[in-house]
Protein backbone atom coordinates (compact mmCIF):
# COMPACT_ATOMS: atom_id res chain seq x y z
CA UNK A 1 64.88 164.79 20.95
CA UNK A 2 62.73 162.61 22.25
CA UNK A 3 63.63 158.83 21.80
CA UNK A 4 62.91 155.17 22.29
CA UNK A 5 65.22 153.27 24.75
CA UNK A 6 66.85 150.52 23.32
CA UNK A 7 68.51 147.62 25.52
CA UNK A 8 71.01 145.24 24.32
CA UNK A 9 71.41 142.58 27.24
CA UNK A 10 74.82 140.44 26.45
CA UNK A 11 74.88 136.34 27.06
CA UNK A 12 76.52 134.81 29.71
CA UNK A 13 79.32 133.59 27.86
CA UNK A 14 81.80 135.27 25.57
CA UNK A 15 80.26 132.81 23.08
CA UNK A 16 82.34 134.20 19.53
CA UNK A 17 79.20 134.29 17.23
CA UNK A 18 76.76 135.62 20.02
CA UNK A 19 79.08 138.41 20.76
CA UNK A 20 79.92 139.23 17.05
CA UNK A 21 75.65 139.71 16.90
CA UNK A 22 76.01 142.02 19.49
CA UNK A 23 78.62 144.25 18.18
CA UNK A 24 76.63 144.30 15.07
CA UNK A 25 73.80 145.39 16.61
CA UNK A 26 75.08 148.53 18.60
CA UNK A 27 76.94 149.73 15.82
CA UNK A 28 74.30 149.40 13.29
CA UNK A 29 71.74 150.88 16.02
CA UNK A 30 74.11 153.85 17.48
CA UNK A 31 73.30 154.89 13.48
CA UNK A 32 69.27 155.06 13.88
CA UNK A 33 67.58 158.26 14.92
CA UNK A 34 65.24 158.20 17.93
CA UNK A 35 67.43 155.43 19.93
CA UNK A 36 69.15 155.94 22.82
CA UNK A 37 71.30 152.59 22.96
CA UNK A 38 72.31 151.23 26.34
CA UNK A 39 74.28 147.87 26.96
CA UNK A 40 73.86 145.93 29.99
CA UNK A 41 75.44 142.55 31.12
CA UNK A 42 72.70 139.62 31.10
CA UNK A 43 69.27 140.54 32.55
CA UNK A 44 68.69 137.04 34.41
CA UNK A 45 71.98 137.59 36.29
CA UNK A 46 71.71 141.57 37.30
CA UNK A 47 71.29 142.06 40.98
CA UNK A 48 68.32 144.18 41.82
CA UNK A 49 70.12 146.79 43.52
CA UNK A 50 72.93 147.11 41.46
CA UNK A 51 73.80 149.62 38.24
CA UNK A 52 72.30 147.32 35.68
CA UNK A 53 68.57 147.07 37.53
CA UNK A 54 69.25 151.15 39.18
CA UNK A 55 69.57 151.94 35.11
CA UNK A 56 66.42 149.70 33.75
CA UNK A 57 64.40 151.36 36.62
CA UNK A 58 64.83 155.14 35.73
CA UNK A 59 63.76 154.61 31.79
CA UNK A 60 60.68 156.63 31.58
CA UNK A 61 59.48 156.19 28.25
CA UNK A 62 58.89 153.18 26.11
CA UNK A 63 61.83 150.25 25.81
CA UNK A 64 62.99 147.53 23.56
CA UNK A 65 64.97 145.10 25.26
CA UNK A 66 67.12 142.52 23.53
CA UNK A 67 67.71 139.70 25.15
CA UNK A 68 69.31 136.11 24.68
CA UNK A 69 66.10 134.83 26.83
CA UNK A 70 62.77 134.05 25.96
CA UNK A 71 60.60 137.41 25.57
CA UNK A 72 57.94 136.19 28.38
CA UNK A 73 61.14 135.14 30.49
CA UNK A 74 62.46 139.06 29.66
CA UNK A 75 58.82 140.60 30.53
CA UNK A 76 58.67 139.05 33.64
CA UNK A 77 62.21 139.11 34.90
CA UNK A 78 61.78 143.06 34.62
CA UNK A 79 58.55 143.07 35.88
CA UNK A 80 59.45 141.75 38.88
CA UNK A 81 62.38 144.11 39.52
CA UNK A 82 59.10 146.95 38.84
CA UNK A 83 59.82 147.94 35.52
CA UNK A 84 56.54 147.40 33.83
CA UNK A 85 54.66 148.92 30.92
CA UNK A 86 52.45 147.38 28.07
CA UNK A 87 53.38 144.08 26.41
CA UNK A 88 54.52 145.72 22.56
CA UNK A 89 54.19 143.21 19.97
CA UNK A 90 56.75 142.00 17.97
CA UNK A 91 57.08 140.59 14.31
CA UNK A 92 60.47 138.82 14.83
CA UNK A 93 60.29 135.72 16.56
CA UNK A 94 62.62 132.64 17.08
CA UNK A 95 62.41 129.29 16.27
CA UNK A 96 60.60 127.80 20.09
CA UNK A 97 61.58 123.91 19.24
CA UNK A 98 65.59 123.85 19.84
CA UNK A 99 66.68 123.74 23.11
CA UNK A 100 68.70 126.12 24.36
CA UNK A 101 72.64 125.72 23.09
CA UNK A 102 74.55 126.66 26.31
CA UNK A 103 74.29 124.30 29.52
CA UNK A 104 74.65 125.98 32.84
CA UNK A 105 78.71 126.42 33.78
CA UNK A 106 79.60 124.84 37.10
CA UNK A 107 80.69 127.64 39.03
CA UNK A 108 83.02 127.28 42.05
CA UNK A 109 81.30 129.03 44.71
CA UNK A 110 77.46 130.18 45.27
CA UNK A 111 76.22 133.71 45.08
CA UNK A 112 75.82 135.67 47.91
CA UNK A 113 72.14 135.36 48.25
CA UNK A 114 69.96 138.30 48.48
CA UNK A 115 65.71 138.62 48.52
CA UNK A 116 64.58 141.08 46.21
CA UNK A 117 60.57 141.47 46.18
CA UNK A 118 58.32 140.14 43.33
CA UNK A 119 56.89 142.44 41.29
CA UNK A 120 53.27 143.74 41.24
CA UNK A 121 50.32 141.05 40.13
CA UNK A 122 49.11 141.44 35.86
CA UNK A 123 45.71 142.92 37.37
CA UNK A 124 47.91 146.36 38.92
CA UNK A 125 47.61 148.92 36.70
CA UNK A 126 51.03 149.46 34.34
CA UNK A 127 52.26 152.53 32.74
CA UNK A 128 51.23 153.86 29.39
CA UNK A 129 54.56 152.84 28.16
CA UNK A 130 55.38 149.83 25.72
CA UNK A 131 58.08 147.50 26.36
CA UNK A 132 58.51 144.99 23.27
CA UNK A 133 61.23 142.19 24.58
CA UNK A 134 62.97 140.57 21.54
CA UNK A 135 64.76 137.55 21.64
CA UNK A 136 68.56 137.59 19.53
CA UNK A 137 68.40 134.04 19.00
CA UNK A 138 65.90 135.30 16.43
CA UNK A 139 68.11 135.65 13.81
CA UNK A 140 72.24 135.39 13.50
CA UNK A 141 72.25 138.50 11.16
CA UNK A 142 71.63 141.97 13.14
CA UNK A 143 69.80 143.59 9.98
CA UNK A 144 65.93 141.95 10.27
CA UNK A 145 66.24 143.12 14.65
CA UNK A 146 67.45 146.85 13.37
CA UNK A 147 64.44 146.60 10.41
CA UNK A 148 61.97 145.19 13.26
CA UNK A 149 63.03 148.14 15.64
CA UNK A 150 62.78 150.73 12.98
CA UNK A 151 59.06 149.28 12.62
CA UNK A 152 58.38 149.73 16.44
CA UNK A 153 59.67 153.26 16.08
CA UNK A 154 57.48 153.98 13.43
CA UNK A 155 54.35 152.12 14.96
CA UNK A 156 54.89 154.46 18.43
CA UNK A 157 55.03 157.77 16.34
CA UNK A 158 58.20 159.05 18.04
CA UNK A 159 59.12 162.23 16.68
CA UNK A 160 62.65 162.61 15.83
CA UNK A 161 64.77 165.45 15.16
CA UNK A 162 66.58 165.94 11.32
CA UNK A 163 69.99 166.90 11.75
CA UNK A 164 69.42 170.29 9.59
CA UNK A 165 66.84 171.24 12.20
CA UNK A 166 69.39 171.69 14.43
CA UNK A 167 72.00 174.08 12.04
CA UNK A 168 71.69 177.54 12.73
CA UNK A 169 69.55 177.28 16.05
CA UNK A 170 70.87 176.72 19.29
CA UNK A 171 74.16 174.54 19.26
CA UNK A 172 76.80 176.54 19.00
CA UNK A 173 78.90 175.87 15.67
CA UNK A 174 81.86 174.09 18.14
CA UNK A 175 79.13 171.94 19.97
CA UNK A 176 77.55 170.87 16.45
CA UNK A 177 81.35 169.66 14.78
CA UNK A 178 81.78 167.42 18.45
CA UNK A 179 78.66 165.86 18.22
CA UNK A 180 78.93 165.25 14.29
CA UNK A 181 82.95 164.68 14.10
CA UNK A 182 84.09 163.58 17.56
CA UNK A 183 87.13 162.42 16.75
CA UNK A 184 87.87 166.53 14.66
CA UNK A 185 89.46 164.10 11.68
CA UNK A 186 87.08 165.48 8.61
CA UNK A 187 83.64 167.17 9.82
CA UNK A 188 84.79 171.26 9.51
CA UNK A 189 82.09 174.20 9.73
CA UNK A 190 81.57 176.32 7.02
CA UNK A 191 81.25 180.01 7.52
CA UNK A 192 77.39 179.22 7.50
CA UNK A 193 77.30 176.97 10.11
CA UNK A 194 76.91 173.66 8.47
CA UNK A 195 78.97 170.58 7.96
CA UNK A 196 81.26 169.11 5.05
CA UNK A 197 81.31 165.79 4.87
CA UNK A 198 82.86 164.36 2.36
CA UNK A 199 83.16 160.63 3.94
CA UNK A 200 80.44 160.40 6.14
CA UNK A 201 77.43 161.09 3.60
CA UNK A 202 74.32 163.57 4.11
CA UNK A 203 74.41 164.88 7.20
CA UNK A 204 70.41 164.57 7.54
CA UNK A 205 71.00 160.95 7.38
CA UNK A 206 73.03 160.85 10.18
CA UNK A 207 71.44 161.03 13.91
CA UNK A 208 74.40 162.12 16.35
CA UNK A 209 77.31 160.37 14.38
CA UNK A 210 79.99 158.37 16.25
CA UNK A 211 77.70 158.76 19.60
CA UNK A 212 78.53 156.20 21.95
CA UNK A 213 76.09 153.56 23.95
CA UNK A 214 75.54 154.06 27.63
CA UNK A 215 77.35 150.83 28.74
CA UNK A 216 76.59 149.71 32.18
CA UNK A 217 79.71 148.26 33.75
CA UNK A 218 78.40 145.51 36.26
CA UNK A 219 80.15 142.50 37.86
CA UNK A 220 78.00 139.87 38.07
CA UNK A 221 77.52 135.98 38.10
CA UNK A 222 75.48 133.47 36.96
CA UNK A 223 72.67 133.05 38.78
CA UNK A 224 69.19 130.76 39.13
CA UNK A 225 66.01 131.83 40.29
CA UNK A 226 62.31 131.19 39.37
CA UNK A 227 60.68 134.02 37.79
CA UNK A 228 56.49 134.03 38.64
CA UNK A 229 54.73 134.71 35.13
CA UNK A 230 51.54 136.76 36.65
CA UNK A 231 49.44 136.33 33.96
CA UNK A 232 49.09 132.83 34.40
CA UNK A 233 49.47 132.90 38.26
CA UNK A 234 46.46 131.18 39.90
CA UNK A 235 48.14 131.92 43.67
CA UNK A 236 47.47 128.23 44.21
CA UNK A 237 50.60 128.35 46.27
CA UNK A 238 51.32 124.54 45.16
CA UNK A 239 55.08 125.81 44.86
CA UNK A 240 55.32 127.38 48.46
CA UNK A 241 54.50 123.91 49.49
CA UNK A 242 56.59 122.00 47.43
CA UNK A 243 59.70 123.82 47.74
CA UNK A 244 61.60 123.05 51.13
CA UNK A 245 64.42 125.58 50.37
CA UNK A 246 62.67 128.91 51.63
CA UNK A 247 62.58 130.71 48.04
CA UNK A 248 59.23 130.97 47.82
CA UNK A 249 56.72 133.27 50.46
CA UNK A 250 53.76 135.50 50.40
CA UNK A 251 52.92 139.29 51.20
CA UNK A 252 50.58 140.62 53.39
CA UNK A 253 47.83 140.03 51.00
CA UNK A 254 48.91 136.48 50.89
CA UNK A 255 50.30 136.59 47.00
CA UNK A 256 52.77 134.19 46.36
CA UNK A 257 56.51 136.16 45.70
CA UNK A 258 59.84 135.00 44.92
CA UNK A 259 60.91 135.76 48.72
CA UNK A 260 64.24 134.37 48.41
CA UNK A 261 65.47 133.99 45.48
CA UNK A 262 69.32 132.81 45.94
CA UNK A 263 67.91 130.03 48.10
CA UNK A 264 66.99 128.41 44.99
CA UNK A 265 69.47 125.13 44.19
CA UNK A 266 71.09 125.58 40.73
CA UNK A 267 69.85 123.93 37.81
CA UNK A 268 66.55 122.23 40.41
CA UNK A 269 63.47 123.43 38.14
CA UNK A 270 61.21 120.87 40.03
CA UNK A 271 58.72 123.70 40.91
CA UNK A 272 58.10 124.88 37.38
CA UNK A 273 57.07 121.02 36.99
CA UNK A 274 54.32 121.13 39.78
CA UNK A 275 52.83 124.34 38.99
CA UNK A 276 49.49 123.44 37.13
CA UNK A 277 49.56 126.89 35.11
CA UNK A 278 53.53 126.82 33.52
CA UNK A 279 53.78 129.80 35.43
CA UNK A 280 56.79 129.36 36.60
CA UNK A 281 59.94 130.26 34.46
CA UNK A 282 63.63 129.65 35.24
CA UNK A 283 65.21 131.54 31.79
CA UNK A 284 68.04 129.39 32.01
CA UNK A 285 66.55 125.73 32.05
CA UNK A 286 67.10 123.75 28.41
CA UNK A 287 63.63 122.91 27.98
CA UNK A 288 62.05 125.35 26.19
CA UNK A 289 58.26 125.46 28.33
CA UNK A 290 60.03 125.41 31.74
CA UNK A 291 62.25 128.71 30.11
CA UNK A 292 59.30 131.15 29.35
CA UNK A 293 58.79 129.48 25.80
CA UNK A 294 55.44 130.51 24.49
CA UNK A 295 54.54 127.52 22.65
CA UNK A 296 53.26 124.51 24.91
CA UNK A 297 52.85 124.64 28.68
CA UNK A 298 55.06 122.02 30.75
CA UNK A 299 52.34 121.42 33.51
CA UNK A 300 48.56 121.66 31.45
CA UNK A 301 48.79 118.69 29.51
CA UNK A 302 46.24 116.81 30.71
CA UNK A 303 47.85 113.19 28.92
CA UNK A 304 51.34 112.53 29.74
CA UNK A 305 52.78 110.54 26.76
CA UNK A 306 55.87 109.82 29.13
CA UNK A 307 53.90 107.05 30.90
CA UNK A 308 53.10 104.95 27.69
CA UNK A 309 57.27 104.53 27.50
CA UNK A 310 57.91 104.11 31.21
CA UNK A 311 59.43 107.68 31.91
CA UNK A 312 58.42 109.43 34.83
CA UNK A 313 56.19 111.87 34.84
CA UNK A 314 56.29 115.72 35.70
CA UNK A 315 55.62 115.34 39.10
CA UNK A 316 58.00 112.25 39.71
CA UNK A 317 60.68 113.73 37.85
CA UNK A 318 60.09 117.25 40.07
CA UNK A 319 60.33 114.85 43.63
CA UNK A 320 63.19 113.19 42.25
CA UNK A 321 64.75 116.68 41.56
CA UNK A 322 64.24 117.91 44.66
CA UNK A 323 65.60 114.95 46.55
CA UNK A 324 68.76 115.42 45.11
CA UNK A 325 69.40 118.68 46.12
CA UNK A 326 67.89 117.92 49.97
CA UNK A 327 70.82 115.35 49.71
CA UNK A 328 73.33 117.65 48.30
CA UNK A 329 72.36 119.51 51.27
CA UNK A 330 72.96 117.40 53.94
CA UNK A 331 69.25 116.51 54.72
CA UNK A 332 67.06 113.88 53.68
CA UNK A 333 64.94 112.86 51.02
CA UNK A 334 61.50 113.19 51.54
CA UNK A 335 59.41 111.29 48.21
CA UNK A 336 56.32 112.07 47.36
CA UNK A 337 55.54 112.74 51.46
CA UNK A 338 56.13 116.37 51.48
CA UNK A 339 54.10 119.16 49.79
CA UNK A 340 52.56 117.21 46.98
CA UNK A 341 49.94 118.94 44.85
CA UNK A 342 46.71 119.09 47.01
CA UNK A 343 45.41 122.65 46.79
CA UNK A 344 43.42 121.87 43.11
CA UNK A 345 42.48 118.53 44.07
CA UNK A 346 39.26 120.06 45.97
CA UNK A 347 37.63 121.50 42.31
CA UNK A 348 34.63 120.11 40.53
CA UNK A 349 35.55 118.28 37.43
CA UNK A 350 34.43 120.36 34.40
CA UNK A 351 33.14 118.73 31.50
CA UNK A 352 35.05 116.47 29.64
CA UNK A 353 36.76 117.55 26.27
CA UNK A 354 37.96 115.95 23.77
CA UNK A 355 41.16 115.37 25.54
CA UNK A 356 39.55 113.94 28.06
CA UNK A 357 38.07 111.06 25.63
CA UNK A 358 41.35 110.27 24.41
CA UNK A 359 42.43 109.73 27.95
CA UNK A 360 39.69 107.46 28.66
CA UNK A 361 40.46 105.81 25.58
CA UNK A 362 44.09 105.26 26.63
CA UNK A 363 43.15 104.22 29.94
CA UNK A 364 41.14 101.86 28.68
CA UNK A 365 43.85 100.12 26.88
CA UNK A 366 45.85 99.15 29.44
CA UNK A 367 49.07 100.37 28.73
């Protein structure tokens, strides 16, 4: 039978209504044809040499991933662990406004850190393969995600396999009563081979009935780590200057990669802030643009609002950021002395927008 891989990543926390969503899910999904269902702990925190990541690399064929993160923060997380394929569209989409309900868990002790290499650049060629990434916080109710994945199923053409197909050819009449009545309380053969099923409906309805998903057993923790969106990736390298904690380096081609990534100070997203494309994700953050959102970028706006009410802007807040953790770690705070944004300043100015007039006009009031 061939068959769409379905992935149901869990949250972080044994949140009560997240987890009931989940439960939902694989039950309702284990009862689809075509899907072969696998459950993995959360994608952000899977090492890249562990079960989880081993288990996301050997799937072949295409993949729908649901995830409690942002589906660009879910593309490019796998991406850069090499599992790549086309971007599949989805119709069910979240809300992008509310922040995200869960802040970070202080933890008592820091994760062993590891450097896993960045993934290839959006320009590499991909696989044929379609990957849609849906986000759960779509919806509270697991019906309109098992309606949305039926839709994918039917817009890649999988062929699936009826259950009568299979009577009379070549599973034996034993094998066919394990895989329809595992448990041997109701499904019995008839002398022609078939099933009677008096509780459990048609049998054509019914993929492999009471199957079980491949569950990935994994320990992991939490763990915090930029995630480079390619797409958007200019290689202006403004975050390898920036950042003074050694997570960020370059290949032999001189491409910027996430060289270390569990040098990267917990809950610091001052980075994301100086990179001039939003192409910088940390899944985890509370602010929507920083997390992979797709609506807004955190770093294009080219008027910063912030100023008219005395906040700091982006690139304050990201020095002030990363001063704190240089403290936490022993060493000193450097300002706005260090690494500052310098690598775009060279360009020739464009002509102005629209945008551009507004800022003039703002300017001009002296606010």
């Amino acid at each position: 039978m061939s068959s769409v891989t379905v992935i149901v990543s869990q949250g972080q926390s044994a949140n009560p209504r997240k987890r009931a969503l989940e439960e939902d899910l694989v039950a309702a999904l284990l009862m689809e044809r075509g899907l072969d269902v696998t459950i993995i702990p959360h994608l952000y925190d899977l090492a890249p040499d562990g079960t989880g990541m081993l288990c996301l690399q050997g799937v072949s064929g295409h993949m729908i991933v649901l995830s409690w993160l942002y589906p660009r923060a879910a593309h490019w997380t796998l991406a850069r662990h090499g599992i790549q394929g086309q971007v599949g569209q989805t119709l069910l989409v979240a809300d992008e406004d509310d922040d995200d309900d869960e802040e970070l868990e202080e933890e008592g002790a820091d994760e062993e850190s590891s450097s896993d290499e960045a993934p290839s650049t959006e320009n590499d060629s991909k696989p044929a393969r379609k990957i849609y990434c849906l986000q759960l916080g779509a919806s509270e109710e697991a019906q309109p995600f098992v309606e949305e994945i039926r839709r994918i199923v039917a817009e890649l053409a999988v062929p699936t396999v009826q259950l009568q197909d299979w009577i009379g050819g070549a599973p034996k009449p034993e094998q066919l009563q394990r895989y329809l009545d595992p448990a041997g309380t109701d499904g019995q053969l008839n002398k022609n081979g078939s099933a009677n099923h008096a509780n459990h409906g048609a049998a054509a309805e019914l993929p492999v009935v009471g199957q079980q998903p491949n569950r990935i057993e994994e320990q992991t923790g939490r763990r915090w780590y930029p995630v480079i969106d390619f797409s958007r990736c200019t290689n202006c390298l403004e975050c390898l200057d920036f950042c003074l904690f050694g997570v960020y380096g370059t290949d032999r081609a001189d491409t910027i990669l996430v060289e270390q990534p569990d040098n990267c100070r917990k809950g610091c997203p001052a980075c994301s802030r100086v990179c001039p494309e939003n192409a910088i994700i940390f899944p985890q953050h509370k602010t929507p643009a920083i997390a992979g959102s797709s609506v807004g970028t955190a770093g294009a706006l080219k008027i910063d609002l912030s100023k008219l009410f005395g906040a700091p802007n982006a690139l304050d807040q990201a020095v002030l950021e990363r001063d704190v953790e240089l403290v936490n770690d022993g060493r000193e705070a450097v300002g706005h002395t260090v690494g500052m944004p310098k690598r775009q300043s060279g360009k020739a100015d464009g002509p102005k927008d629209e945008l551009d007039g507004l800022m003039d006009e703002l300017d001009s009031l002296d606010l």
